[in-house]
C-alpha atoms as a PDB file:
ATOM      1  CA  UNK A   1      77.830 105.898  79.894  1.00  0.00           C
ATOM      2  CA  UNK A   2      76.169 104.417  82.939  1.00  0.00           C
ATOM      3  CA  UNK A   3      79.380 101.670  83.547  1.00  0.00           C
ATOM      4  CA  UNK A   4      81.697 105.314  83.545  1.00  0.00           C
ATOM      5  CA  UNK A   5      79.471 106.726  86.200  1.00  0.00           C
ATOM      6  CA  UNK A   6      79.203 103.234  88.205  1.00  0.00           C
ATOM      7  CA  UNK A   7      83.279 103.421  87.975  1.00  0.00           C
ATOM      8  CA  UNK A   8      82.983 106.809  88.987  1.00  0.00           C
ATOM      9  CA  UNK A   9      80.981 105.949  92.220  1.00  0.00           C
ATOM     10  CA  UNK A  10      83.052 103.463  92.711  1.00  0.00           C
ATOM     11  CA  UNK A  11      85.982 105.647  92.835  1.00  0.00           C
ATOM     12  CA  UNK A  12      84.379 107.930  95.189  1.00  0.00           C
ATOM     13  CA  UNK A  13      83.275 105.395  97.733  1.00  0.00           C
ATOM     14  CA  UNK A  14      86.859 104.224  98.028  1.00  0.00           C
ATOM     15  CA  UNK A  15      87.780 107.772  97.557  1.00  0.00           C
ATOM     16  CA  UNK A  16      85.744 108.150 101.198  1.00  0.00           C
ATOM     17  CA  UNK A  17      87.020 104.811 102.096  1.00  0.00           C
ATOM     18  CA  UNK A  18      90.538 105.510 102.420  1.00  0.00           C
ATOM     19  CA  UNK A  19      90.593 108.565 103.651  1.00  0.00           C
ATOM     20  CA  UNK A  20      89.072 107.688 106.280  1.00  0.00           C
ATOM     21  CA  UNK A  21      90.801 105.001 106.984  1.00  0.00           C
ATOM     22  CA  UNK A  22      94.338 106.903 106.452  1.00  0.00           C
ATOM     23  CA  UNK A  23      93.473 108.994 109.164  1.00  0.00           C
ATOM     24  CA  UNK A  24      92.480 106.977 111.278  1.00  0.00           C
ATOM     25  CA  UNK A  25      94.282 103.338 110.985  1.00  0.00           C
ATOM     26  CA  UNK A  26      97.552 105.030 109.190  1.00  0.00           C
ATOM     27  CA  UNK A  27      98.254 108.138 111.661  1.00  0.00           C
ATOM     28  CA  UNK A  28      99.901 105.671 113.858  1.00  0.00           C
ATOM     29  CA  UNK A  29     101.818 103.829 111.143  1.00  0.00           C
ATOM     30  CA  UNK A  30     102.873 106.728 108.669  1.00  0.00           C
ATOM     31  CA  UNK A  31     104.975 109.837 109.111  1.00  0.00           C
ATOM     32  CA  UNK A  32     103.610 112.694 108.901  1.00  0.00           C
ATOM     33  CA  UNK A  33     104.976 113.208 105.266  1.00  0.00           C
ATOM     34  CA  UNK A  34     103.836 109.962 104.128  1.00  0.00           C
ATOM     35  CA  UNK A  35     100.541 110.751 105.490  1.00  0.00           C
ATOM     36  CA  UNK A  36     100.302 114.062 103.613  1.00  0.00           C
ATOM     37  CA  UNK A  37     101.242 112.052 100.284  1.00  0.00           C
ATOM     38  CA  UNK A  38      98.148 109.638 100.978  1.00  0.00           C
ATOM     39  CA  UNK A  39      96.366 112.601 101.892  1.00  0.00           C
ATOM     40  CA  UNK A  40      97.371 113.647  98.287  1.00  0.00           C
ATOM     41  CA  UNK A  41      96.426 110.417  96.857  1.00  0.00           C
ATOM     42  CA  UNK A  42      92.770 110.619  98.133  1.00  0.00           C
ATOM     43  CA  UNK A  43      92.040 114.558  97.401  1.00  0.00           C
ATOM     44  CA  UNK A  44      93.692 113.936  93.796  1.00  0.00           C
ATOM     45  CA  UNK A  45      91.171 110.863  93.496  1.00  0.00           C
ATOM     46  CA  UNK A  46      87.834 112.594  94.901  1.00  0.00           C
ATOM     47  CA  UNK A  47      88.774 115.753  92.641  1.00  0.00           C
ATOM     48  CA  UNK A  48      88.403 113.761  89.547  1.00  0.00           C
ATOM     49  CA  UNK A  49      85.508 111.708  90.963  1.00  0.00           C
ATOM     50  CA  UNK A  50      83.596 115.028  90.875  1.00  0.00           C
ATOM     51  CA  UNK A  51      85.053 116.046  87.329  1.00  0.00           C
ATOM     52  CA  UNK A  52      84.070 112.683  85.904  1.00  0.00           C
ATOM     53  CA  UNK A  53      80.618 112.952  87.651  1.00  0.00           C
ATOM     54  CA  UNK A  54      80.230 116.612  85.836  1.00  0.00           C
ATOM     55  CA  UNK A  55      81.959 114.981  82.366  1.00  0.00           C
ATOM     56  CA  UNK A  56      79.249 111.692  82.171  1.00  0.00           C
ATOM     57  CA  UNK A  57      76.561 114.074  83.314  1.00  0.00           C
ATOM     58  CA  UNK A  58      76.939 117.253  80.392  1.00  0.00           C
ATOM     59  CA  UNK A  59      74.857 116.912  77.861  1.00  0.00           C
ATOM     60  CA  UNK A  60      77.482 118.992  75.676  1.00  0.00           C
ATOM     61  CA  UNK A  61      79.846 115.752  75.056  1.00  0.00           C
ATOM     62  CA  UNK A  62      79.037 113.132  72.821  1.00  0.00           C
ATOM     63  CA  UNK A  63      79.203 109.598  74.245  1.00  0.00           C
ATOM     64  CA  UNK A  64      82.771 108.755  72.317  1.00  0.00           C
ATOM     65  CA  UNK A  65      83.610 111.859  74.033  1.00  0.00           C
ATOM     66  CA  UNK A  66      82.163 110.951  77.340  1.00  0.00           C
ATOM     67  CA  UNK A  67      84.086 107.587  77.516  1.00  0.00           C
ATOM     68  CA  UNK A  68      87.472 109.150  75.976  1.00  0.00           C
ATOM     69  CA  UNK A  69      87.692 111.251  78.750  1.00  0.00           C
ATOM     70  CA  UNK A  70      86.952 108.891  81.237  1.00  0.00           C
ATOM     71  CA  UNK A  71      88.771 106.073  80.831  1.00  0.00           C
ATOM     72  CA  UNK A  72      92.009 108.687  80.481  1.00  0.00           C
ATOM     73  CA  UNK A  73      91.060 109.849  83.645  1.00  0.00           C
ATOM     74  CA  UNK A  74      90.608 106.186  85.068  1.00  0.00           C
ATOM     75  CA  UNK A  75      93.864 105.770  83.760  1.00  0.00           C
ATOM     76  CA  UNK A  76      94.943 108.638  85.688  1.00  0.00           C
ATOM     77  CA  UNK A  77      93.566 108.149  89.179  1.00  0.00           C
ATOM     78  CA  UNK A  78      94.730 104.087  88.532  1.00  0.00           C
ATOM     79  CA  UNK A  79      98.329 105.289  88.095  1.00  0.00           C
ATOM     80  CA  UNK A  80      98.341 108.473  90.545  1.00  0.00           C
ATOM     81  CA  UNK A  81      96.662 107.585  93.547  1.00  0.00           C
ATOM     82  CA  UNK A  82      96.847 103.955  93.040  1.00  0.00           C
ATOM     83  CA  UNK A  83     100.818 104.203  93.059  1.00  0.00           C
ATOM     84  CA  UNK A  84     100.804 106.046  96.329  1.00  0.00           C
ATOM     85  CA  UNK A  85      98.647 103.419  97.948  1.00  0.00           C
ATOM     86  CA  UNK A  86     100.408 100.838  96.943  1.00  0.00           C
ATOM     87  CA  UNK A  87     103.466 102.040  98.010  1.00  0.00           C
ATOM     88  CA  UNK A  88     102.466 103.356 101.454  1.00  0.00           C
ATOM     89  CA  UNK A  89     100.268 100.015 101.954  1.00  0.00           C
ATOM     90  CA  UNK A  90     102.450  97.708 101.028  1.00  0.00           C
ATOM     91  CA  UNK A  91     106.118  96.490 100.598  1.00  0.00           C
ATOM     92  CA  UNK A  92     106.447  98.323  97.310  1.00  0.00           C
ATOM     93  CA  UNK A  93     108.556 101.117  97.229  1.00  0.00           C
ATOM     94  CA  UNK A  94     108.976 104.580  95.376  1.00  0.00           C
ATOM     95  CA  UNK A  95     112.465 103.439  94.131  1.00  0.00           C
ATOM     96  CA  UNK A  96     110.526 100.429  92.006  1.00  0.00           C
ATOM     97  CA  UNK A  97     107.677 102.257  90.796  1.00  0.00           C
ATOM     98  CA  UNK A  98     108.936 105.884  90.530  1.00  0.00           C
ATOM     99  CA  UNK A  99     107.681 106.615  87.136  1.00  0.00           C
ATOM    100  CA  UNK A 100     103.916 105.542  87.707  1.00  0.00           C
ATOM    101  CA  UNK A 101     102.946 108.128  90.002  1.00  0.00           C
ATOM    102  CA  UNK A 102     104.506 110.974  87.205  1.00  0.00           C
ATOM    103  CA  UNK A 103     102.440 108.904  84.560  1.00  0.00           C
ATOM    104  CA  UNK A 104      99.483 108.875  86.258  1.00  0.00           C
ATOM    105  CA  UNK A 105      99.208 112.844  86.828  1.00  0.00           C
ATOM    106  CA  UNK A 106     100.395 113.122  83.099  1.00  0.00           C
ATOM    107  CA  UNK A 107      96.626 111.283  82.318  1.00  0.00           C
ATOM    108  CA  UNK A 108      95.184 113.444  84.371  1.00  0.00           C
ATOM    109  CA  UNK A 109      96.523 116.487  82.723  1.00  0.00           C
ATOM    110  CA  UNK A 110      95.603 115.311  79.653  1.00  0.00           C
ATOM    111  CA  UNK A 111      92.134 114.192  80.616  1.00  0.00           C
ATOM    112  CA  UNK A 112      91.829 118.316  81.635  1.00  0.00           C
ATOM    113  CA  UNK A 113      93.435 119.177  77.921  1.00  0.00           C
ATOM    114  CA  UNK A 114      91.204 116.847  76.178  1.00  0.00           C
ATOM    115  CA  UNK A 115      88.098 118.660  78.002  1.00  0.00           C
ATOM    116  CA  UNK A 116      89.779 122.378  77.055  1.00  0.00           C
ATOM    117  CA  UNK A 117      90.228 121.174  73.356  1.00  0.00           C
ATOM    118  CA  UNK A 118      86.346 119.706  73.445  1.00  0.00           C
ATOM    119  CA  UNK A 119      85.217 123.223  74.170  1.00  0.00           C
ATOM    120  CA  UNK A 120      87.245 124.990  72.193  1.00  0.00           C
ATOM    121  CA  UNK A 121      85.890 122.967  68.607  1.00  0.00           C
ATOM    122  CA  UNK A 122      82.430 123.767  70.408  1.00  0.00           C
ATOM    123  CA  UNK A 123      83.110 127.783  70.762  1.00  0.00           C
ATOM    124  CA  UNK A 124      84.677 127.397  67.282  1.00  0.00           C
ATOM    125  CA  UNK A 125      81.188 125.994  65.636  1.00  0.00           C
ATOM    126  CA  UNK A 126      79.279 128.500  67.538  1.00  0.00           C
END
C-alpha cells in the first residue's frame, strides 16, 4: 500500500511539475490547441492523483483491492497523459501512437467502474 501512495505522490509532483512548466516554457512553443491538450494531460493526471490518494487511504477496500485499482489507474494516467506528453514533447506524433491515448482513458474508466462495482458488493452485504 505505501509503494501505491509513493507512486501516487510521485504522480502528483510531476502532475505540478508539468503544468507548470507547460505554461510557462511551452506557451511559446505550442499552439494554443496543443496547449489545451497538455493542459488536458495534467488536469486528467492530478484528478486521479487525488482519487488514488482517497482509494489507498479508505479503510473500506481491502489491500488486493487497493492495489487492483491502482495499478489500473497507473496504467491509465501512463497511457493518457503520458501519450500526450510524449507527443507534444517530442518527435512522436498522434498519427504513430493514436490508439494509446484512447487506451489510456479506457483504464481510467475502468479504474472508476471497478470502484462503483466495489461499493455496490459492499451495499449488497449490508
Amino acid at each position: 500500500m505505501f509503494k501505491n501512495l509513493l507512486i501516487t505522490c510521485f504522480l502528483g509532483a510531476l502532475a505540478i511539475i508539468l503544468g507548470a512548466f507547460g505554461t510557462h516554457a511551452l506557451k511559446e512553443i505550442l499552439s494554443t490547441s496543443q496547449l489545451l491538450s497538455f493542459e488536458t494531460a495534467v488536469r486528467y493526471q492530478m484528478y486521479h492523483v487525488i482519487v488514488l490518494l482517497f482509494v489507498n487511504s479508505f479503510e473500506g477496500f481491502s489491500v488486493k483491492q487497493k492495489n487492483a485499482i491502482s495499478y489500473v489507474f497507473f496504467l491509465g494516467i501512463l497511457l493518457f497523459s503520458g501519450s500526450i506528453y510524449l507527443i507534444h514533447l517530442t518527435t512522436i506524433t498522434a498519427k504513430s501512437i493514436w490508439f494509446v491515448t484512447p487506451l489510456g482513458g479506457l483504464f481510467l474508466i475502468f479504474g472508476w467502474f471497478f470502484m462503483i462495482v466495489v461499493f455496490l458488493r459492499k451495499m449488497q452485504k449490508g
